[in-house]
Protein backbone atom coordinates (compact mmCIF):
# COMPACT_ATOMS: atom_id res chain seq x y z
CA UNK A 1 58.78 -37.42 -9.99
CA UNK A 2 61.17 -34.83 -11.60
CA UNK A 3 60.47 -36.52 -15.09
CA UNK A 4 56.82 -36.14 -14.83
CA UNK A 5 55.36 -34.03 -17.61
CA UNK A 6 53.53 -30.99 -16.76
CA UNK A 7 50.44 -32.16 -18.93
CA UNK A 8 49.87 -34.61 -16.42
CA UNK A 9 48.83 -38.23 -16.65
CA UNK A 10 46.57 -38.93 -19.94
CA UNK A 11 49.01 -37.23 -22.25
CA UNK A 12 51.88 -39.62 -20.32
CA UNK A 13 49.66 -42.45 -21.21
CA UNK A 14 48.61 -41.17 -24.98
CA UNK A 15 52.48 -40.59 -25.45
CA UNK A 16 53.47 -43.88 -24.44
CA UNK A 17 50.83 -45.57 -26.94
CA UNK A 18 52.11 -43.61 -29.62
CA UNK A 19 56.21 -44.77 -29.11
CA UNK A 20 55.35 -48.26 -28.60
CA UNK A 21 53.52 -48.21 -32.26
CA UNK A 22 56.00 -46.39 -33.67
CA UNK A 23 58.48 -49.40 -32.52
CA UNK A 24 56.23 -51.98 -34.01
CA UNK A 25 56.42 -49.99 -36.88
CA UNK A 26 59.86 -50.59 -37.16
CA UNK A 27 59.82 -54.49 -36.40
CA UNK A 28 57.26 -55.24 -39.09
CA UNK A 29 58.95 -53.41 -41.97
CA UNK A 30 55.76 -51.26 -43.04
CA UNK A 31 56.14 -48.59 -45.36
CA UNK A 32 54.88 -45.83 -42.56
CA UNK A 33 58.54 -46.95 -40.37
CA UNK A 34 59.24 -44.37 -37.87
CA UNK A 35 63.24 -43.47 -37.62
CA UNK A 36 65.33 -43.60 -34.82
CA UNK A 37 65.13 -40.44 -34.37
CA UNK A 38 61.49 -39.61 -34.53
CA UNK A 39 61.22 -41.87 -31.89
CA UNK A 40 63.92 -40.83 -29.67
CA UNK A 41 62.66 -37.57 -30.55
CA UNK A 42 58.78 -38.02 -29.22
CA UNK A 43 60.47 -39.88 -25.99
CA UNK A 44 62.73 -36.80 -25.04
CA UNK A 45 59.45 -34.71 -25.92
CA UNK A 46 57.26 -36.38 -23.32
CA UNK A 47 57.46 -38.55 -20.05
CA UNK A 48 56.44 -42.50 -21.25
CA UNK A 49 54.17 -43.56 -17.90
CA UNK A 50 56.55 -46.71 -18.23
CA UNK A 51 59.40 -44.05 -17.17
CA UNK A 52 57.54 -43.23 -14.09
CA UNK A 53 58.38 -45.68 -11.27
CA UNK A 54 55.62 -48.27 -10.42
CA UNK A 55 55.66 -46.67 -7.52
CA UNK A 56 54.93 -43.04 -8.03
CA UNK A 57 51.89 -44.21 -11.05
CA UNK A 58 49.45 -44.00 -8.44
CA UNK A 59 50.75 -40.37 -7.32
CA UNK A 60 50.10 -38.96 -10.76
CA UNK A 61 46.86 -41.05 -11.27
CA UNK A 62 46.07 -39.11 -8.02
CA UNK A 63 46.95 -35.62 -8.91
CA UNK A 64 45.29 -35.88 -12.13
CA UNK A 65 42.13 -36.37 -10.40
CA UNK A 66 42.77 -33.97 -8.01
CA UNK A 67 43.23 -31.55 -10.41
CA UNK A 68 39.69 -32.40 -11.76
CA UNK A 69 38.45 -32.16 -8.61
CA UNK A 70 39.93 -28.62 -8.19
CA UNK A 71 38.38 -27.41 -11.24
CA UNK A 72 34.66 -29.40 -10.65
CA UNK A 73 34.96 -27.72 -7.28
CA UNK A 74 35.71 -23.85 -8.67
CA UNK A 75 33.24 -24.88 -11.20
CA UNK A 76 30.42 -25.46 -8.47
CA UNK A 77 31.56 -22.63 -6.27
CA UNK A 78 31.10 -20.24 -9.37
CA UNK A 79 27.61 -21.97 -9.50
CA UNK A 80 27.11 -21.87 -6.13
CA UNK A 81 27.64 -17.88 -6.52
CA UNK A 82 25.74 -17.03 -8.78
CA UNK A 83 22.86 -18.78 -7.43
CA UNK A 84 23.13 -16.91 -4.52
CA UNK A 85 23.37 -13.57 -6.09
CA UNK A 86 20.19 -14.50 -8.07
CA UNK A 87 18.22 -15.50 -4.86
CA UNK A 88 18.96 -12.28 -3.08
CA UNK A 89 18.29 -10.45 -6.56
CA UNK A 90 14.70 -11.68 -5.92
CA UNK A 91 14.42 -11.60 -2.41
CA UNK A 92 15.05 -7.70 -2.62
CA UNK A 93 12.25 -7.59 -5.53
CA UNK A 94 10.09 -9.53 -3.26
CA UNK A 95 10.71 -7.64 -0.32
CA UNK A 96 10.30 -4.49 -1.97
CA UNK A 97 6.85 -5.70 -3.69
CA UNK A 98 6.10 -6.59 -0.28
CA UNK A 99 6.93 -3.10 1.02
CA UNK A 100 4.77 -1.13 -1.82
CA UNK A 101 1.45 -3.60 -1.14
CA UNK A 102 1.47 -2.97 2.45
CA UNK A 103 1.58 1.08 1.77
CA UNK A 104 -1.13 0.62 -0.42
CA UNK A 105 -3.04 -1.43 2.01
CA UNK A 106 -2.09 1.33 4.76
CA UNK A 107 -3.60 3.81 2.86
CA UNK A 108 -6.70 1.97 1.57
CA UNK A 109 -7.68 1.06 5.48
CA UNK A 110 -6.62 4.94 6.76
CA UNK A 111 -9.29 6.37 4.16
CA UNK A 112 -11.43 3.64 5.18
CA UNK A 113 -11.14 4.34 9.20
CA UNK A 114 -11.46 8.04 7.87
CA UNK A 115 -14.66 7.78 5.64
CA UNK A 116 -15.74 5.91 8.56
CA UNK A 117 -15.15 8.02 11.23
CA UNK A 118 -16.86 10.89 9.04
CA UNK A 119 -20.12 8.47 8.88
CA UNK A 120 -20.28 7.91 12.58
CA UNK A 121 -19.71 11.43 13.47
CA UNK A 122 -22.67 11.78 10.97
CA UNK A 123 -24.58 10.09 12.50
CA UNK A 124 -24.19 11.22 16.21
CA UNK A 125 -24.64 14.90 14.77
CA UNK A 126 -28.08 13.22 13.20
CA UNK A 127 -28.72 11.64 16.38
CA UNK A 128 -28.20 14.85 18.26
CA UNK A 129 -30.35 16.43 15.91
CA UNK A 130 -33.27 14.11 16.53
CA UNK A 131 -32.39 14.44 20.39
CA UNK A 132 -33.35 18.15 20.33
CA UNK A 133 -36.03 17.88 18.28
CA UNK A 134 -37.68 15.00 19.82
CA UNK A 135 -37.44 17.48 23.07
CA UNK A 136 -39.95 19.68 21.93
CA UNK A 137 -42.80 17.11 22.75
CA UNK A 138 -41.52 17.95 25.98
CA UNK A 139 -42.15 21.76 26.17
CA UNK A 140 -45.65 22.57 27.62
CA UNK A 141 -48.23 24.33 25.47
CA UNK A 142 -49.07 27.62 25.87
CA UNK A 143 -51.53 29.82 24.46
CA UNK A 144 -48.54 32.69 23.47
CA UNK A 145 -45.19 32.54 24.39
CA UNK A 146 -42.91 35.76 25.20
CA UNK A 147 -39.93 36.53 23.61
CA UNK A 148 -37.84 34.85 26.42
CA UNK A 149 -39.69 31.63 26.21
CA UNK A 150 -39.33 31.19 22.70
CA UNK A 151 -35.05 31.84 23.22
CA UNK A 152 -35.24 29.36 26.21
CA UNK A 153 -36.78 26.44 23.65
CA UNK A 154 -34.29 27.42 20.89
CA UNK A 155 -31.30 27.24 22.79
CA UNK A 156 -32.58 23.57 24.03
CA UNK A 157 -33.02 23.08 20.37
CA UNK A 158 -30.24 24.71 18.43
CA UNK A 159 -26.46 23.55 19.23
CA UNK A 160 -24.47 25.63 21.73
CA UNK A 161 -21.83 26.68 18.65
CA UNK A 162 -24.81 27.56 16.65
CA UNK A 163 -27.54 29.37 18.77
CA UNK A 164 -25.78 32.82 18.24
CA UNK A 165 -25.80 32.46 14.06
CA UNK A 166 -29.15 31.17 14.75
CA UNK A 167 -30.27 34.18 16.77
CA UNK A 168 -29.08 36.87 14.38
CA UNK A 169 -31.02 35.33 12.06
CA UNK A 170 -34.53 35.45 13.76
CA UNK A 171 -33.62 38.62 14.90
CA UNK A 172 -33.28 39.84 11.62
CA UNK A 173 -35.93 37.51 10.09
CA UNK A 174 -39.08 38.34 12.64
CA UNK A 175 -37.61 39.86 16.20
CA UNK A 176 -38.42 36.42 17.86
CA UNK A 177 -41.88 37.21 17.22
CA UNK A 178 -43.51 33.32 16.05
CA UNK A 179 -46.41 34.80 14.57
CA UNK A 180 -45.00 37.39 12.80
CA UNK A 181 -46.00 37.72 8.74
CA UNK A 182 -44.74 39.27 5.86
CA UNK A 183 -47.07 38.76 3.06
CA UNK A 184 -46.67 34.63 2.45
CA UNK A 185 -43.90 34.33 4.80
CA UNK A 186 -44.58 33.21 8.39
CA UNK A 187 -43.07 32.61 11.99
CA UNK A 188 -39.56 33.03 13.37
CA UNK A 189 -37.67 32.58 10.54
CA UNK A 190 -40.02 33.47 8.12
CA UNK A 191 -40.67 30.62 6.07
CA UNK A 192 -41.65 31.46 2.92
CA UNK A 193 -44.56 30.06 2.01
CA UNK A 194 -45.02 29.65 6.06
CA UNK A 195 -46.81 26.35 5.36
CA UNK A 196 -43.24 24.74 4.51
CA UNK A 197 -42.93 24.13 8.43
CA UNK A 198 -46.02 21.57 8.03
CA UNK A 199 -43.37 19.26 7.35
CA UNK A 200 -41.93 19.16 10.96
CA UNK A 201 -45.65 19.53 12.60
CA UNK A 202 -48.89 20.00 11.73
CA UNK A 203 -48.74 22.60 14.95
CA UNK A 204 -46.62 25.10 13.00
CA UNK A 205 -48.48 28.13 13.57
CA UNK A 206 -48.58 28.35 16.76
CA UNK A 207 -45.58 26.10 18.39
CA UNK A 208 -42.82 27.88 18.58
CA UNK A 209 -40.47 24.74 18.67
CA UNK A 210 -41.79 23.74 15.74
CA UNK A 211 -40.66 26.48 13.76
CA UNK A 212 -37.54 26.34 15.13
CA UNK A 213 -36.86 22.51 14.41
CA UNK A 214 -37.55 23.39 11.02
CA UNK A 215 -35.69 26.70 10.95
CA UNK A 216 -32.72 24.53 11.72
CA UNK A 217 -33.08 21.95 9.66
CA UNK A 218 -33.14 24.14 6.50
CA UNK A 219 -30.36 25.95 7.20
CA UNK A 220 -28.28 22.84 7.93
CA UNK A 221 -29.41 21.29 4.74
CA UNK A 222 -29.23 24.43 3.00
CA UNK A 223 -25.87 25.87 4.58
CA UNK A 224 -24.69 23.45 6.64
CA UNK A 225 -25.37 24.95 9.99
CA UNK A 226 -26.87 28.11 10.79
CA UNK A 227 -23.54 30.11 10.89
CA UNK A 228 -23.39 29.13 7.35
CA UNK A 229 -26.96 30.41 6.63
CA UNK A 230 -25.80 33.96 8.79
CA UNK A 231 -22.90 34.44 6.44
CA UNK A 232 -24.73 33.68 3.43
CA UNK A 233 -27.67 36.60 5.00
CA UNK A 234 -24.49 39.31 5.27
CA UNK A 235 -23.50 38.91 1.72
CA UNK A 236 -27.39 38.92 0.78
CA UNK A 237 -29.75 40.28 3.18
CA UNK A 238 -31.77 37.05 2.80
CA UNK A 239 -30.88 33.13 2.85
């Protein structure tokens, strides 16, 4: 095994082709005859596979190919690598896609439980609304109502957080007094013309509740509530 040639088994086997023509050469007379010592030259350059021992043939056959195998195997692992590294490349882009859709999504369905939340709360202010109103149906009918009567319907009317704004305003506006006139305007909060209040009964002259369910819906439409009409009246004496 010491004479085997680092280049390994095919250039063994090319080697040893090329001597034995160079010795036919020789034996046929051609003009192209190799000398002595070209030949002996090439021989002492390389290992013939006829110098390797029947024997040990096999051995070198076998560490060629395991040399072949060694690189085909580096080969695949370098492969192998990069594959990987390009799969987790776009994993992470997938993942973080992934990541910036479901934010988006997050914040699409918040502002869609918000908006709806805002609508329902709406609505149960509406139906609140309608609840007080609906109540006045409810009062009895009088001929004239005092000053303490009228107060008793309007807080049964106007929210709780409201009735104060509310109050400044008719105090202001007519001193609770339902008939009360001022040229065109009419009734507790002076609705101007008074026939305006038509709208929430035909009784609006003379039913106090009436004026108030309209009183309040104007200034909620208007203002937004009746504290916002009472600020507006500081600033301006009127709303």
């Amino acid at each position: 095994m010491s004479r085997i040639s680092a280049r390994g088994f095919a250039v063994a086997s090319a080697t040893a082709v090329t001597t034995v023509g160079a010795v036919v050469g020789v034996a046929g007379g051609g003009a192209a005859v190799a000398s002595n010592d070209n030949v002996e030259a090439t021989a002492s350059d390389s290992t013939l596979l006829a110098d390797i021992p029947a024997g040990q043939q096999a051995q070198v056959q076998t560490a060629s190919l395991a040399q072949q195998a060694d690189a085909q195997s580096a080969q695949a692992s370098a492969a192998a690598k990069k594959a990987a590294e390009e799969a987790a490349r776009l994993k992470a882009a997938q993942d973080a896609r992934a990541k910036k859709d479901a934010a988006v999504k997050g914040k699409a369905d918040k502002d869609k439980a918000d908006k709806a939340d805002k609508e329902a709360k709406a609505r149960d202010l509406e139906t609140q609304s309608a609840s007080r109103a609906s109540s006045r149906s409810t009062f009895q009918v009088q001929s004239s109502y005092s000053v303490s009567d009228v107060q008793a319907i309007a807080r049964q009317i106007i929210p709780a957080d409201q009735f104060q704004c509310f109050s400044n305003i008719v105090n202001k506006e007519s001193s609770w007094n339902y008939t009360a006139s001022n040229g065109a305007a009419y009734g507790l909060v002076q609705a101007l013309p008074g026939s305006k209040m038509s709208s929430a009964g035909s009784d609006w002259q003379t039913n106090p509740a009436t004026q108030i369910k309209w009183g309040l819906n104007y200034m909620n439409g208007r203002y937004g509530s009746p504290c916002g009409a009472w600020s507006f009246w500081l600033t301006h004496h009127s709303y």
